[in-house]
N, C-alpha and C. Protein backbone atom coordinates (compact mmCIF):
# COMPACT_ATOMS: atom_id res chain seq x y z
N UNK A 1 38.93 -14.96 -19.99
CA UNK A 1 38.72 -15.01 -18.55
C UNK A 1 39.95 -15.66 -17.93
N UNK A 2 40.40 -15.05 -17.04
CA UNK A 2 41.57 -15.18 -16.67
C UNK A 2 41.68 -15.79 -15.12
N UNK A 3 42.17 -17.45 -14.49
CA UNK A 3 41.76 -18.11 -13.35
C UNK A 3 41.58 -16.90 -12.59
N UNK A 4 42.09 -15.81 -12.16
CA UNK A 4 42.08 -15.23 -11.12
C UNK A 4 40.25 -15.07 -11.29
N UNK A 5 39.47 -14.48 -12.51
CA UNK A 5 38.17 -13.89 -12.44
C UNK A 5 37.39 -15.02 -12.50
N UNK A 6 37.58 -16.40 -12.85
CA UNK A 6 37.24 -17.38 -12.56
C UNK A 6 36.97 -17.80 -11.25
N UNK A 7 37.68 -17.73 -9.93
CA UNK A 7 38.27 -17.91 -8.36
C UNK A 7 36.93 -16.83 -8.03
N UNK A 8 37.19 -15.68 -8.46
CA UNK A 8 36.41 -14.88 -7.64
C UNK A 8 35.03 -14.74 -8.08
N UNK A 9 34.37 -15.44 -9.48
CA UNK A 9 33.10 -15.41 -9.53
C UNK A 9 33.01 -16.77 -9.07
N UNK A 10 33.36 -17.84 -9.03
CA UNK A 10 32.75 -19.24 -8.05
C UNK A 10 32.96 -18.70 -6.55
N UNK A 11 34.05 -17.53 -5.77
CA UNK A 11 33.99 -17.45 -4.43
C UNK A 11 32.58 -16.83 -4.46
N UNK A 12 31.96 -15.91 -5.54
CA UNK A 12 31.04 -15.05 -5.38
C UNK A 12 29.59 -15.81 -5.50
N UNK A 13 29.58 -17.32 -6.06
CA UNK A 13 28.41 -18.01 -5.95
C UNK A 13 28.54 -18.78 -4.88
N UNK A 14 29.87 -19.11 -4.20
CA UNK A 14 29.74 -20.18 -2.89
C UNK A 14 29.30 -18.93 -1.71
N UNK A 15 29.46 -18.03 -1.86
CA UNK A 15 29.02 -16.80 -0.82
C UNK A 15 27.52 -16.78 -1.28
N UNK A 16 27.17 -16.41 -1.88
CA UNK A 16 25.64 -16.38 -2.25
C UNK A 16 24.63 -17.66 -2.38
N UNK A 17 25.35 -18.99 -2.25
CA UNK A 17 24.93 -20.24 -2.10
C UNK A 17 24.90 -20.17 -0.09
N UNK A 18 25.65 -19.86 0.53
CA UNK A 18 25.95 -20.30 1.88
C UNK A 18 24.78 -19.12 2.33
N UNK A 19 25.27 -17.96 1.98
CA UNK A 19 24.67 -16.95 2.88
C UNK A 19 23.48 -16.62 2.57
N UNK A 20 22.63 -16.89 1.27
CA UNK A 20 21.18 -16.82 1.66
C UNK A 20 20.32 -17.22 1.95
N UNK A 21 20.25 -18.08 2.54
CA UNK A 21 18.85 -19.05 3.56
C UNK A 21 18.92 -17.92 5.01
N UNK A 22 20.44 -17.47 5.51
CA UNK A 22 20.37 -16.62 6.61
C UNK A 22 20.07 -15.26 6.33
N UNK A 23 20.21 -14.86 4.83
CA UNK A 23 19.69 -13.49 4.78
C UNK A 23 18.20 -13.52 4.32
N UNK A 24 17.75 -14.78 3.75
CA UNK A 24 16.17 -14.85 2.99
C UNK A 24 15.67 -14.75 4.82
N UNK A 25 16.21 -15.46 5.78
CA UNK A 25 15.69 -15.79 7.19
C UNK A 25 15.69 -14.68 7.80
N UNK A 26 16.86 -13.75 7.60
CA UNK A 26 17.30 -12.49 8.42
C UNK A 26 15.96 -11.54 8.25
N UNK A 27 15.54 -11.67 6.47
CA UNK A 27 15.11 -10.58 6.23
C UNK A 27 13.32 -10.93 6.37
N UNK A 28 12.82 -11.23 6.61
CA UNK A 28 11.90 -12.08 6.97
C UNK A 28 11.34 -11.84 8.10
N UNK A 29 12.04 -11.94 9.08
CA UNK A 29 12.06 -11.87 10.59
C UNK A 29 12.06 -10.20 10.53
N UNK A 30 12.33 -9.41 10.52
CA UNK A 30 12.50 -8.17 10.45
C UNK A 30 11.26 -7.78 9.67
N UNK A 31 10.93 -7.74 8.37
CA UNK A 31 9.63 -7.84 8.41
C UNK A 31 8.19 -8.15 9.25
N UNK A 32 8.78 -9.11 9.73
CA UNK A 32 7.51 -9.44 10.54
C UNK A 32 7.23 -8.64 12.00
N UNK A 33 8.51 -8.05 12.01
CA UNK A 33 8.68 -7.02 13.53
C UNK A 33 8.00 -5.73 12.87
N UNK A 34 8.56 -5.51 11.65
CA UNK A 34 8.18 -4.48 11.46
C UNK A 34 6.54 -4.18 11.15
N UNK A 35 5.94 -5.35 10.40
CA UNK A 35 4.51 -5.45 10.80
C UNK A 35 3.84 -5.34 12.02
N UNK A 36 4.46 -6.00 12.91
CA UNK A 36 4.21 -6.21 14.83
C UNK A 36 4.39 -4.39 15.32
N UNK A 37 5.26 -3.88 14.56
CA UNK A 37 5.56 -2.26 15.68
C UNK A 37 4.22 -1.74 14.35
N UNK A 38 4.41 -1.82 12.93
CA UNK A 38 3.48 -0.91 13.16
C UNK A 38 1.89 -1.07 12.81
N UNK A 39 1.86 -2.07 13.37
CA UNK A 39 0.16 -2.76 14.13
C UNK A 39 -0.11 -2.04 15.46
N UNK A 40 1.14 -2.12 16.29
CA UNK A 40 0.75 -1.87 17.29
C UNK A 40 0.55 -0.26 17.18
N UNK A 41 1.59 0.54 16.58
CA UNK A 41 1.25 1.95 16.15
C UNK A 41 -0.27 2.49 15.75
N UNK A 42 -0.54 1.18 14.96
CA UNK A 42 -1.79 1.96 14.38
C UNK A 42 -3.17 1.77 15.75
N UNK A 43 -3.04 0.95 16.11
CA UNK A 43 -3.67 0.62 17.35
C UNK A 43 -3.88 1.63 18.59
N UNK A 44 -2.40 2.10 18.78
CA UNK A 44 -2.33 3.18 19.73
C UNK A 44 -3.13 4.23 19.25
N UNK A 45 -2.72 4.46 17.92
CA UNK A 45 -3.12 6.08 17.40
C UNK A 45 -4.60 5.79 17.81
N UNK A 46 -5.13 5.07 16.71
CA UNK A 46 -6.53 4.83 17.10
C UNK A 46 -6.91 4.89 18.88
N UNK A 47 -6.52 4.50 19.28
CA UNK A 47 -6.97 4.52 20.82
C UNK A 47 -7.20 6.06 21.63
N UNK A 48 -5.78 6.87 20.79
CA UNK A 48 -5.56 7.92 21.44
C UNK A 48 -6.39 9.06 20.85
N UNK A 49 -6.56 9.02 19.26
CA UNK A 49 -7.03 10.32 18.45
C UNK A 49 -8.83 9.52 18.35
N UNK A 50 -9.09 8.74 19.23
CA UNK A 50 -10.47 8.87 19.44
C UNK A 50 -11.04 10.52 20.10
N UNK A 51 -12.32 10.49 19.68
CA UNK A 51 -12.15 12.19 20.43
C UNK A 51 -13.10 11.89 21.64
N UNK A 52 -12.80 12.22 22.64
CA UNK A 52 -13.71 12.48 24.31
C UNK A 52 -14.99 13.07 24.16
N UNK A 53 -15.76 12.52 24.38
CA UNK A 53 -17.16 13.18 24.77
C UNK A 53 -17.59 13.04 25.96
N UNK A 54 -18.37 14.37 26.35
CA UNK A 54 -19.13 14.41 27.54
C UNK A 54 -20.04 13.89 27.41
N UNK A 55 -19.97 12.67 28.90
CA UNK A 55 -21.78 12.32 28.93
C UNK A 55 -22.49 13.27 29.25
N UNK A 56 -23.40 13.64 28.57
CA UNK A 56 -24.57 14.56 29.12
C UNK A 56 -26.22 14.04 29.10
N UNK A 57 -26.71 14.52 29.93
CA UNK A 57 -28.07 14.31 30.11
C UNK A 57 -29.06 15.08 29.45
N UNK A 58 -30.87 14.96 28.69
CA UNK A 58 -30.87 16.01 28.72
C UNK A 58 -31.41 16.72 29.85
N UNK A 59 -31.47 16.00 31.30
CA UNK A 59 -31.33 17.37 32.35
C UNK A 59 -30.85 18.50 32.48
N UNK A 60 -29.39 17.63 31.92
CA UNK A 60 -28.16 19.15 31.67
C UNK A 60 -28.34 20.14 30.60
N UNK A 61 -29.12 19.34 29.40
CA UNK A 61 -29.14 20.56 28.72
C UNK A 61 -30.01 21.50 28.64
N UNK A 62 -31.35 21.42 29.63
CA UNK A 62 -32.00 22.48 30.66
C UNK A 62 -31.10 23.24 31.18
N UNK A 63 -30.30 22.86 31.67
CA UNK A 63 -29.18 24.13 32.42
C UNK A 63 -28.28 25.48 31.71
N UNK A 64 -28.18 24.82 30.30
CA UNK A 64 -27.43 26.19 29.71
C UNK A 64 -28.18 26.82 29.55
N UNK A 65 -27.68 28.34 29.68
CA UNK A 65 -28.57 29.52 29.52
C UNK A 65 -28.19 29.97 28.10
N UNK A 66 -28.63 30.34 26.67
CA UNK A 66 -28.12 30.87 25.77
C UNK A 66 -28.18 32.35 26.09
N UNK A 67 -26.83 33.08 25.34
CA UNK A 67 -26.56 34.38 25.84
C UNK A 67 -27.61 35.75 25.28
């Protein structure tokens, strides 16, 4: 092992010592958005692919005539 590959695997643990509390944090946070959009997705759908029904009475259904 030669100082130069020495230099660049300690630069490669002081980079990975510094920078992951902000990427364990980064990635985390993004997760949790991504839970938040698709909560709210599933929420919508549900709201929307409910299916419409007519109130009906059965007064009304005295009124159809079968053909």
């Amino acid at each position: 092992m030669t100082l130069n590959d020495a230099l660049a695997s300690l630069a490669l643990i002081t980079a990975v010592r510094v920078f992951a509390p902000d990427m364990r944090h980064l990635t985390r946070r993004l997760l949790r958005a991504g839970v938040r959009v698709g909560a709210a997705a599933l929420v919508e759908d549900h709201r929307t692919a409910a299916p419409q029904y007519e109130a009906r009475t059965p007064a009304a259904w005295d009124e159809e005539v079968s053909p």
